[in-house]
C-alpha atoms as a PDB file:
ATOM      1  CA  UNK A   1     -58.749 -62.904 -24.059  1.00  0.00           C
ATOM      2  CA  UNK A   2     -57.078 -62.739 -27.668  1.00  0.00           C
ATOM      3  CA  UNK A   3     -55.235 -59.191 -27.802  1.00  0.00           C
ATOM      4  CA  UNK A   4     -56.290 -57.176 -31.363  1.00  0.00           C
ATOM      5  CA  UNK A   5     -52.474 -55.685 -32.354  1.00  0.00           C
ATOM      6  CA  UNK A   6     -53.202 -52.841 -34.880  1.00  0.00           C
ATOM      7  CA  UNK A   7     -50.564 -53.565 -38.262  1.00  0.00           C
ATOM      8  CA  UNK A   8     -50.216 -49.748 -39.899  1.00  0.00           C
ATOM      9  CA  UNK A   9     -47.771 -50.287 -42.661  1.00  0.00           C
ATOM     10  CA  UNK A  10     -50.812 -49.660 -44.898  1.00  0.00           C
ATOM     11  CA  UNK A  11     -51.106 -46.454 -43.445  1.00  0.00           C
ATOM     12  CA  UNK A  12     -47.322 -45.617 -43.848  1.00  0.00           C
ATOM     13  CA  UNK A  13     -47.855 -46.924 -47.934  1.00  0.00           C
ATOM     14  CA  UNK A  14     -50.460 -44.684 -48.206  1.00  0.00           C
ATOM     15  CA  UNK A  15     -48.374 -42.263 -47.187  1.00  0.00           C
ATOM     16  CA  UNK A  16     -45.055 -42.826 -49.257  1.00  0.00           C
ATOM     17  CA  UNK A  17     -47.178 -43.238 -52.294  1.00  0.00           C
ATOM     18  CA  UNK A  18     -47.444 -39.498 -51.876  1.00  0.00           C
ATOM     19  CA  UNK A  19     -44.601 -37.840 -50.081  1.00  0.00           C
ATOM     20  CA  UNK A  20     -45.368 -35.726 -47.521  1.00  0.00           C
ATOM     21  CA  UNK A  21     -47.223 -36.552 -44.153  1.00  0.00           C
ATOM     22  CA  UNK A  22     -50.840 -37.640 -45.084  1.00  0.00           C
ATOM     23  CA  UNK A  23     -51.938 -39.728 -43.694  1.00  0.00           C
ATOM     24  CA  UNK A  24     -49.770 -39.357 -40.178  1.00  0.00           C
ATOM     25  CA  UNK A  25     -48.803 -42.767 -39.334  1.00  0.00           C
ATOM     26  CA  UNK A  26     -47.712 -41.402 -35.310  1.00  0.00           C
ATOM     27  CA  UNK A  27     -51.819 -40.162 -35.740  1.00  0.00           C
ATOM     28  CA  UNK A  28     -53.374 -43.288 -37.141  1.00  0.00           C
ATOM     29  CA  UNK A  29     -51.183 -45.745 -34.604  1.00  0.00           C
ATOM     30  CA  UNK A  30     -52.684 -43.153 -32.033  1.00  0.00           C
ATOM     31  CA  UNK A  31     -56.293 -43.127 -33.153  1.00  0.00           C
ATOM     32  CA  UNK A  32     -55.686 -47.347 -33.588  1.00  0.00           C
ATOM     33  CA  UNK A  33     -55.052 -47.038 -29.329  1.00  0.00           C
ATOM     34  CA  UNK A  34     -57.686 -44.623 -28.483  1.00  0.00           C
ATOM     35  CA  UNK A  35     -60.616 -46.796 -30.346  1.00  0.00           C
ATOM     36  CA  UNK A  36     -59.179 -49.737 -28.458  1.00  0.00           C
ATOM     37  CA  UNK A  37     -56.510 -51.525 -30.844  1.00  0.00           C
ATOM     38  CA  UNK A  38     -54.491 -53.517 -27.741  1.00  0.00           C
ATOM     39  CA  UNK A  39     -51.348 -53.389 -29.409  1.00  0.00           C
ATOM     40  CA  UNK A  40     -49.627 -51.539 -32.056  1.00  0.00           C
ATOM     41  CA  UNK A  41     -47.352 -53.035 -35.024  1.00  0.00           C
ATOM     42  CA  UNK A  42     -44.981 -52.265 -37.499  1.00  0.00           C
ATOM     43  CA  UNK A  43     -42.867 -54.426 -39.939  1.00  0.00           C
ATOM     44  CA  UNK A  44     -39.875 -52.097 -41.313  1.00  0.00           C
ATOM     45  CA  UNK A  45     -38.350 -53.193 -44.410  1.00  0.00           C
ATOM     46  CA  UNK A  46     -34.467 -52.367 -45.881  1.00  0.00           C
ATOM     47  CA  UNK A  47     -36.065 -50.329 -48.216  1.00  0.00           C
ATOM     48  CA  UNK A  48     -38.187 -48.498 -46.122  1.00  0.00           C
ATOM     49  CA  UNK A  49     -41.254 -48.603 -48.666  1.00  0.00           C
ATOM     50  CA  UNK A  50     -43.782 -48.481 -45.670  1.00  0.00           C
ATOM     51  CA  UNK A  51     -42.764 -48.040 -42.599  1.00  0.00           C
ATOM     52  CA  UNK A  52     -39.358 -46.238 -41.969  1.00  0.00           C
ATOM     53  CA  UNK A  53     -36.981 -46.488 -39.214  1.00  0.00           C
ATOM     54  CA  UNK A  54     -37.435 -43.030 -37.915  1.00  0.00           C
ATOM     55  CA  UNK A  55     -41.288 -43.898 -37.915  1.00  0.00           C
ATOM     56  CA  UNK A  56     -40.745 -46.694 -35.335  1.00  0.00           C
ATOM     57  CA  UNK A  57     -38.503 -43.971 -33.314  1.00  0.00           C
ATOM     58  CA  UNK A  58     -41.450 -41.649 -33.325  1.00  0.00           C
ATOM     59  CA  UNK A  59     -43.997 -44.454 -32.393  1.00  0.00           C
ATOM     60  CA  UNK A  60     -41.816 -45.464 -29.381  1.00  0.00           C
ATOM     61  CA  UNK A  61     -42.056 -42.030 -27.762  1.00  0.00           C
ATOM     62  CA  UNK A  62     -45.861 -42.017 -28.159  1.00  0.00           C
ATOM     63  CA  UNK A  63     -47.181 -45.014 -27.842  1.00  0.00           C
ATOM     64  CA  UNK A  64     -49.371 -46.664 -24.153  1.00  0.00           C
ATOM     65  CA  UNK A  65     -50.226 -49.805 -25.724  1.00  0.00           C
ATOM     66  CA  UNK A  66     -47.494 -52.667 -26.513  1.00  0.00           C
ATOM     67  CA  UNK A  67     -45.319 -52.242 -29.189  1.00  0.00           C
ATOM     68  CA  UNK A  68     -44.322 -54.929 -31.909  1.00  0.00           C
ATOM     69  CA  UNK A  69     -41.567 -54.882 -34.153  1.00  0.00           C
ATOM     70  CA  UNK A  70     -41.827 -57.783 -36.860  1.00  0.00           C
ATOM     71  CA  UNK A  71     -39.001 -58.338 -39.669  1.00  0.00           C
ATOM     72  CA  UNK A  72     -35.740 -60.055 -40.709  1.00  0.00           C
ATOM     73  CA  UNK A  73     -33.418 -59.888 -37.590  1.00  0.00           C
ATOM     74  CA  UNK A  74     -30.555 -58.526 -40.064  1.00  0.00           C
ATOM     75  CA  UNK A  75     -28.095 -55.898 -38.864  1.00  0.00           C
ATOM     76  CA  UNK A  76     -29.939 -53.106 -39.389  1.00  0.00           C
ATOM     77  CA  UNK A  77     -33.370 -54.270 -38.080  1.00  0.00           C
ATOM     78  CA  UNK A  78     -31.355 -56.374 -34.741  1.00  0.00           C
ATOM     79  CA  UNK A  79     -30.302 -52.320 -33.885  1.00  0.00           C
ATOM     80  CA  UNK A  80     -33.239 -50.709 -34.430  1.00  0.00           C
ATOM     81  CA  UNK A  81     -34.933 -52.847 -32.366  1.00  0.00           C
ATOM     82  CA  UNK A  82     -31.958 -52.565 -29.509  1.00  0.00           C
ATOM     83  CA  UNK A  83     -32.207 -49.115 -29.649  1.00  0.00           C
ATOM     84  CA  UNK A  84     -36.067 -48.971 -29.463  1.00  0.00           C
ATOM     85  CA  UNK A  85     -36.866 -51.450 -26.852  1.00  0.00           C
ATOM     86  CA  UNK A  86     -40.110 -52.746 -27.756  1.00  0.00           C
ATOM     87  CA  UNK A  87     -42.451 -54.859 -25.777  1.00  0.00           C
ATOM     88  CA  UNK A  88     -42.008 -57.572 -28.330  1.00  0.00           C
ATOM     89  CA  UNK A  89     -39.899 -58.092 -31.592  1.00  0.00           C
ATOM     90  CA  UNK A  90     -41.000 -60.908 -33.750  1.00  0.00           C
ATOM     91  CA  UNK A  91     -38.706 -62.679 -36.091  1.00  0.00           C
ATOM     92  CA  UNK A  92     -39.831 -62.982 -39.520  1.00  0.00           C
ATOM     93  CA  UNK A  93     -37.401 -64.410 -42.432  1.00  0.00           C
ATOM     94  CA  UNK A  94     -38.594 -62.345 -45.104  1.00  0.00           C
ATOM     95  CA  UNK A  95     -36.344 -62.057 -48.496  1.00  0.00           C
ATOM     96  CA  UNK A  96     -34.689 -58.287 -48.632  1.00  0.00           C
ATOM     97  CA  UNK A  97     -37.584 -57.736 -52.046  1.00  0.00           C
ATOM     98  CA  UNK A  98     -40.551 -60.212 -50.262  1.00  0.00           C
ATOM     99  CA  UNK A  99     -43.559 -58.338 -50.959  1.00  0.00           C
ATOM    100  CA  UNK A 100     -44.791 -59.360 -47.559  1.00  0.00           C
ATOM    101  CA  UNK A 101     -44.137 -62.626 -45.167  1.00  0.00           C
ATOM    102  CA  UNK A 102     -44.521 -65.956 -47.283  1.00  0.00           C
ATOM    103  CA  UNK A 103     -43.398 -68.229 -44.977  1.00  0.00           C
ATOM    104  CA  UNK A 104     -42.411 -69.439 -41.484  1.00  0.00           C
ATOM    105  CA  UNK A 105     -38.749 -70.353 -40.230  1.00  0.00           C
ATOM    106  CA  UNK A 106     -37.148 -73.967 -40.530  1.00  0.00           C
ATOM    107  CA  UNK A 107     -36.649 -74.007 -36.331  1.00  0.00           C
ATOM    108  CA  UNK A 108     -34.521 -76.571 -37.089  1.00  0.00           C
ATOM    109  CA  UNK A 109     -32.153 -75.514 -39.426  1.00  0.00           C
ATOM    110  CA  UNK A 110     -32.053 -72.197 -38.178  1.00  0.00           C
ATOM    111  CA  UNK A 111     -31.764 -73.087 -34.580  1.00  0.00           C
ATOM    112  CA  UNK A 112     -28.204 -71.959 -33.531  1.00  0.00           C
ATOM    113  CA  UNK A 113     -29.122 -68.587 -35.220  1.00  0.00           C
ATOM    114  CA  UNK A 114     -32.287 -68.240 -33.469  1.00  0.00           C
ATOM    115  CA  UNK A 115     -30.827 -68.804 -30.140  1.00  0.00           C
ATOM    116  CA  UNK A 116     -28.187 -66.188 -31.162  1.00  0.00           C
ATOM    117  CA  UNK A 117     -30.918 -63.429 -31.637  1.00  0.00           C
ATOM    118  CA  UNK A 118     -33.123 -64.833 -28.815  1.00  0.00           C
ATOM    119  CA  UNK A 119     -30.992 -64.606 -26.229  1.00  0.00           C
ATOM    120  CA  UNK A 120     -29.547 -60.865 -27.967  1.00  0.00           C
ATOM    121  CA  UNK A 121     -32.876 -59.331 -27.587  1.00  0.00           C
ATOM    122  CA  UNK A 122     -33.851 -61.317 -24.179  1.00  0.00           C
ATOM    123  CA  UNK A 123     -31.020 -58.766 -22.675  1.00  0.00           C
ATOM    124  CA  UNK A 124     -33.214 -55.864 -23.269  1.00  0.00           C
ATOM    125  CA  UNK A 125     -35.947 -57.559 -22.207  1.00  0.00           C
ATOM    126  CA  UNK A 126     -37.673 -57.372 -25.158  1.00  0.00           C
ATOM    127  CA  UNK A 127     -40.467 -60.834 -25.429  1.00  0.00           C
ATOM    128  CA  UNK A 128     -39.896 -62.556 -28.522  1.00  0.00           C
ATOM    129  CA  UNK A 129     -41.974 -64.575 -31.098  1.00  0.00           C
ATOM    130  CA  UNK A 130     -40.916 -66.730 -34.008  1.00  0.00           C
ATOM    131  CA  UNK A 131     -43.165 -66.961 -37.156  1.00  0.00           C
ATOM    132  CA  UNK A 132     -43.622 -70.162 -37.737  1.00  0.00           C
ATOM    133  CA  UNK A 133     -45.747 -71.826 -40.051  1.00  0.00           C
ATOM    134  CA  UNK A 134     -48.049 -74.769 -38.203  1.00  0.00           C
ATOM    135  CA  UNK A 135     -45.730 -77.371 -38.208  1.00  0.00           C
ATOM    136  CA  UNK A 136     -45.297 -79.688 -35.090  1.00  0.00           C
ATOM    137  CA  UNK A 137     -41.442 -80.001 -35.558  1.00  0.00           C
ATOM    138  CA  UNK A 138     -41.134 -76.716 -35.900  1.00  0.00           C
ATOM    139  CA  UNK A 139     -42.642 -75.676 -32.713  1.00  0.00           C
ATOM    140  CA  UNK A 140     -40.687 -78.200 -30.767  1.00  0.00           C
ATOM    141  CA  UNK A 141     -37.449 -76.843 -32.409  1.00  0.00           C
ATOM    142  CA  UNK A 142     -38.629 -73.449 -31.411  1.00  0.00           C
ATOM    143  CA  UNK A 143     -38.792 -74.389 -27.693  1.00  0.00           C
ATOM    144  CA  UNK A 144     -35.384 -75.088 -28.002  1.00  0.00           C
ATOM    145  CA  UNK A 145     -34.547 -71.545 -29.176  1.00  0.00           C
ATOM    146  CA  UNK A 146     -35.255 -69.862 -25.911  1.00  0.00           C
ATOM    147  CA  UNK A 147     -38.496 -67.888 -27.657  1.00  0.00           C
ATOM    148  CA  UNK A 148     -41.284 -66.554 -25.571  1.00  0.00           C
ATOM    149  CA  UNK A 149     -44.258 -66.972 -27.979  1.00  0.00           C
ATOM    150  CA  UNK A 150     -43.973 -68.248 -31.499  1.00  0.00           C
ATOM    151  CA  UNK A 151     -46.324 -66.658 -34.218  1.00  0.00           C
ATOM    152  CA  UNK A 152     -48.654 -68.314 -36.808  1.00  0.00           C
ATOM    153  CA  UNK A 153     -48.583 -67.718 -39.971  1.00  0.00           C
ATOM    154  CA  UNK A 154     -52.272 -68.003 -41.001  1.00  0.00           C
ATOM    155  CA  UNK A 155     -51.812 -67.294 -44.826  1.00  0.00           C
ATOM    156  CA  UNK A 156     -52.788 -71.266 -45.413  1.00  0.00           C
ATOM    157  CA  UNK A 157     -55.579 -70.973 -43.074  1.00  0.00           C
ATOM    158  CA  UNK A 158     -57.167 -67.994 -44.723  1.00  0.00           C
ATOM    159  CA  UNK A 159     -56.801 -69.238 -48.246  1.00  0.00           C
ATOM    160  CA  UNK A 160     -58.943 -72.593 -47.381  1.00  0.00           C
ATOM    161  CA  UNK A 161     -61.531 -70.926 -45.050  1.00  0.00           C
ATOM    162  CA  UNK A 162     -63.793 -70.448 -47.183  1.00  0.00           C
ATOM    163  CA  UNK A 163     -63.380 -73.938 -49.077  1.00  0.00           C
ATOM    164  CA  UNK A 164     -62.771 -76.452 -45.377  1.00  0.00           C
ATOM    165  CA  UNK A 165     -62.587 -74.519 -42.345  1.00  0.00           C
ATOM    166  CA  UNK A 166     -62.218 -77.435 -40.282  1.00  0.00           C
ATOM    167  CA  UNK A 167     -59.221 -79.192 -42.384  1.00  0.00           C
ATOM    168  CA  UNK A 168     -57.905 -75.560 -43.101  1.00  0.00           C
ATOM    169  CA  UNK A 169     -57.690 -74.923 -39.121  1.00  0.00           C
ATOM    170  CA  UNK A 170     -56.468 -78.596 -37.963  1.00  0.00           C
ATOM    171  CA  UNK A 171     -52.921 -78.700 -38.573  1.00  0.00           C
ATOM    172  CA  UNK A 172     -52.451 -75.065 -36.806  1.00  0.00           C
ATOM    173  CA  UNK A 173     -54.831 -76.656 -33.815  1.00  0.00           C
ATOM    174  CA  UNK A 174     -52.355 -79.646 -33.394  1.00  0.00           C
ATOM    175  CA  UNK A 175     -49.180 -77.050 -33.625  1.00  0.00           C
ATOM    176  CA  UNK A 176     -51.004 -75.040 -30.829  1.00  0.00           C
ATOM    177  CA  UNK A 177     -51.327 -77.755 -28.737  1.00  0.00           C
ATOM    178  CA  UNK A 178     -47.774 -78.957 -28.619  1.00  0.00           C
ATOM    179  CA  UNK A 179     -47.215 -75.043 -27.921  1.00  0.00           C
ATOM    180  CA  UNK A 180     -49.187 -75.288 -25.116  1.00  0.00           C
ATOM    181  CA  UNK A 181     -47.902 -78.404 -23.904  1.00  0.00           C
ATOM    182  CA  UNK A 182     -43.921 -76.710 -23.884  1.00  0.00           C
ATOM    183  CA  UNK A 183     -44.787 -73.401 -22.439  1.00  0.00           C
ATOM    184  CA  UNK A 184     -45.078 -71.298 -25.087  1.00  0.00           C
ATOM    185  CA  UNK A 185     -47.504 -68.464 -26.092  1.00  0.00           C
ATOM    186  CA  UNK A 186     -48.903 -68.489 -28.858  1.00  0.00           C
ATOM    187  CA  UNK A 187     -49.764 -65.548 -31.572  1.00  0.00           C
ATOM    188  CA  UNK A 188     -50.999 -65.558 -35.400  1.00  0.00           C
ATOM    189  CA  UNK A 189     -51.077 -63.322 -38.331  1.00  0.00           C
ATOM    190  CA  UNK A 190     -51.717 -62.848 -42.270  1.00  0.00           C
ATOM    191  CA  UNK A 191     -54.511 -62.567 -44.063  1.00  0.00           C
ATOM    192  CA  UNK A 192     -56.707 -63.076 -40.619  1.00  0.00           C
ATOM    193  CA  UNK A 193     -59.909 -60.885 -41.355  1.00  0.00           C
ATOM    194  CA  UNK A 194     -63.968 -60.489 -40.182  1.00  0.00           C
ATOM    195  CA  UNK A 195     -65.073 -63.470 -41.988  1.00  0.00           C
ATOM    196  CA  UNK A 196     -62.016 -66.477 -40.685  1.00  0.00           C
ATOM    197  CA  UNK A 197     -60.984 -64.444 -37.545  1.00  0.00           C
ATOM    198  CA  UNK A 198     -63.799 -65.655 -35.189  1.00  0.00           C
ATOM    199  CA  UNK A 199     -63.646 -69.161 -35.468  1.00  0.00           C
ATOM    200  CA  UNK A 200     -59.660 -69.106 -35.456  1.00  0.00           C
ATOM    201  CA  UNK A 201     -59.748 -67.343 -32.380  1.00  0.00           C
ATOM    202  CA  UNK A 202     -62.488 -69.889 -30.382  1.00  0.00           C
ATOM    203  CA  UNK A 203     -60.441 -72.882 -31.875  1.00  0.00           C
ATOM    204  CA  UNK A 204     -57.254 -71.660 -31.449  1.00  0.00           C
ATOM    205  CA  UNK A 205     -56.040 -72.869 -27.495  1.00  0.00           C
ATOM    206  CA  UNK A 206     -53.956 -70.025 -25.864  1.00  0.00           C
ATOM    207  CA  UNK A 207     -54.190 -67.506 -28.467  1.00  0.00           C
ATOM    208  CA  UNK A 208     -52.767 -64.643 -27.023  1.00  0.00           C
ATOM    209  CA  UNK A 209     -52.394 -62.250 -29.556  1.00  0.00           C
ATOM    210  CA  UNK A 210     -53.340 -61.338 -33.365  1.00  0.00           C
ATOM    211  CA  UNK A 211     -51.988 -58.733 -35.640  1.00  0.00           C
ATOM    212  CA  UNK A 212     -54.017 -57.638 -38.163  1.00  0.00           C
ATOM    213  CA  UNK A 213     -52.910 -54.789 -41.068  1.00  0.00           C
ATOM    214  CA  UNK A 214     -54.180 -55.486 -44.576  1.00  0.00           C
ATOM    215  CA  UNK A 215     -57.603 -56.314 -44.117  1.00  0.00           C
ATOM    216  CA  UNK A 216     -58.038 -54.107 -41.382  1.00  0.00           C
ATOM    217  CA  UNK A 217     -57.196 -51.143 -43.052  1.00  0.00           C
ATOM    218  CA  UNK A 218     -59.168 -52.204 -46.321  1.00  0.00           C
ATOM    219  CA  UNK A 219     -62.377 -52.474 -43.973  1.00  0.00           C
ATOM    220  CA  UNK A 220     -61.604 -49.424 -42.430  1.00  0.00           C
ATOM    221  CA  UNK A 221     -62.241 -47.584 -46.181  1.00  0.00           C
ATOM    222  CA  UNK A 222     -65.612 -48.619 -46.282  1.00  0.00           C
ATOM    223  CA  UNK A 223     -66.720 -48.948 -42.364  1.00  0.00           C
ATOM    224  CA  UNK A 224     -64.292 -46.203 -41.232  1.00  0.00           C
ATOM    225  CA  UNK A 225     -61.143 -46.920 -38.677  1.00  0.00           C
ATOM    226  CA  UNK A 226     -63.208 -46.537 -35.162  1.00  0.00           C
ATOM    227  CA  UNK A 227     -65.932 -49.195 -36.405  1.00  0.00           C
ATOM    228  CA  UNK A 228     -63.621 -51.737 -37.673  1.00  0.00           C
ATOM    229  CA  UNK A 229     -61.492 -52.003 -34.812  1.00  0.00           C
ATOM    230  CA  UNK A 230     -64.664 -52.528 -32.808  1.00  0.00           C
ATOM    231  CA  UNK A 231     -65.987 -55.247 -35.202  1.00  0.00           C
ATOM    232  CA  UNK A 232     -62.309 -57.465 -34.978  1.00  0.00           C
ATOM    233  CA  UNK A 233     -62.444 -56.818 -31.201  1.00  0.00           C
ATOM    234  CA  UNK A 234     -65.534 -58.208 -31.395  1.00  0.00           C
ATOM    235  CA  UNK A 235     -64.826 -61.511 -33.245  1.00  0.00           C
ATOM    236  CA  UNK A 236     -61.764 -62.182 -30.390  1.00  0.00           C
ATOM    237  CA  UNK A 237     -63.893 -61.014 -27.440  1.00  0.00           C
ATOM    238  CA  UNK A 238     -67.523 -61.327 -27.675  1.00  0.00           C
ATOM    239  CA  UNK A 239     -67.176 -65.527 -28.664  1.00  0.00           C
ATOM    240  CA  UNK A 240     -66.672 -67.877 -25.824  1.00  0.00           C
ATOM    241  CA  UNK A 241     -63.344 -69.176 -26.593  1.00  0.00           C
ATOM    242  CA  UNK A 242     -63.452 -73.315 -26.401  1.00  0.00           C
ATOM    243  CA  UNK A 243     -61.041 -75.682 -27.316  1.00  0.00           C
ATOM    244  CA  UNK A 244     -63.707 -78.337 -27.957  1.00  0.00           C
ATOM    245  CA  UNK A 245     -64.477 -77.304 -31.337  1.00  0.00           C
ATOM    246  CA  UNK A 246     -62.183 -79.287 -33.353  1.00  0.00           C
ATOM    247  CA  UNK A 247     -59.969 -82.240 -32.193  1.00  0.00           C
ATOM    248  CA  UNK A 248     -56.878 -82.709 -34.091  1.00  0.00           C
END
């Protein structure tokens, strides 16, 4: 089954828009858990406009269900993450002022680099996934990096759902199968939501995980956080998953 991992930086903009505490992001990451969120994650940025450091600190000490860490493997993220120990840190190359991910790495031209930070965070033990964008080169150049999982990034996906779900999904379904076919696991997230989330998930071969933030938390204003964690567990776990539906 498709793990549901619970994205909160909403909850820590929310907060910063204010000052203060309200709304606790330790809390809501706890609540996320306790109506059955499989995984918790958090994507600090330089300039700490959502999430801060010393929230992932706090979420580390609390927190039963795995932990993911996305962002930039710069400096100051690579020892945050060292110092943390997460059950997974996923490498994102975000610009210092992107106002969130826009794009996957270039395996290939970043390959040396990659295996640098692979094998850095493989000696803590700490699984690591790539965000990649679903390009068949790309995941073949990310086998060679020594990565765990790779991540896609469903941005493209989401924005031609609604328009051809079956060419919007095709190129990620012949990405996921070369995946498959070199070992590694697969995740995906960005812009994933009720509406695209099901069928991604029953097309998808060897999805392991999602992480969902934006549209989560926008449901949750309207349907409440407890309901619309049910309803997204429900598109990854109450659908047979098939790969039959679409052939690449």
């Amino acid at each position: 089954m498709t793990k549901l991992s619970v994205n909160i930086n909403k909850i820590a903009t929310l907060r910063n828009s204010r000052g203060g505490d309200i709304p606790n992001v330790v809390r809501a990451a706890l609540d996320c858990e306790r109506f059955g969120g499989e995984g918790i994650t958090v994507h600090p940025r330089p300039d700490e406009r959502h999430i801060r450091y010393q929230d992932v600190r706090e979420l580390k000490k609390v927190l039963t269900t795995e932990f993911n860490i996305e962002g930039n493997p710069i400096d100051s993220f690579t020892k945050l993450v060292l110092e943390v120990v997460p059950a997974q840190v996923t490498l994102v190359p975000d610009a210092p002022d992107a106002i969130t991910s826009n794009n996957g790495w270039d395996t290939r031209k970043n390959l040396d680099y990659l295996k640098s930070m692979v094998e850095t965070f493989h000696k803590k033990d700490i699984r690591v996934s790539i965000f990649l964008n679903p390009d068949v080169e790309m995941v073949r150049y990310a086998k060679e990096t020594g990565t765990d999982r790779i991540e896609f990034y469903t941005e493209a996906y989401a924005r031609e759902y609604a328009t051809d779900r079956k060419k919007a999904i095709e190129p990620y379904l012949k990405a996921a199968i070369e995946a498959q076919k070199l070992g590694l696991g697969i995740n995906a997230g960005h812009d994933l939501n009720l509406e695209n989330l099901g069928y991604f998930a029953r097309t998808i071969p060897g999805l392991l995980e999602v992480s969902i933030g934006h549209a989560l938390i926008s449901d949750a204003l309207y349907l409440g956080l407890e309901n619309t964690i049910q309803l997204y567990l429900r598109e990854l776990k109450q659908t047979p998953k098939t790969n039959n539906d679409e052939k690449p």
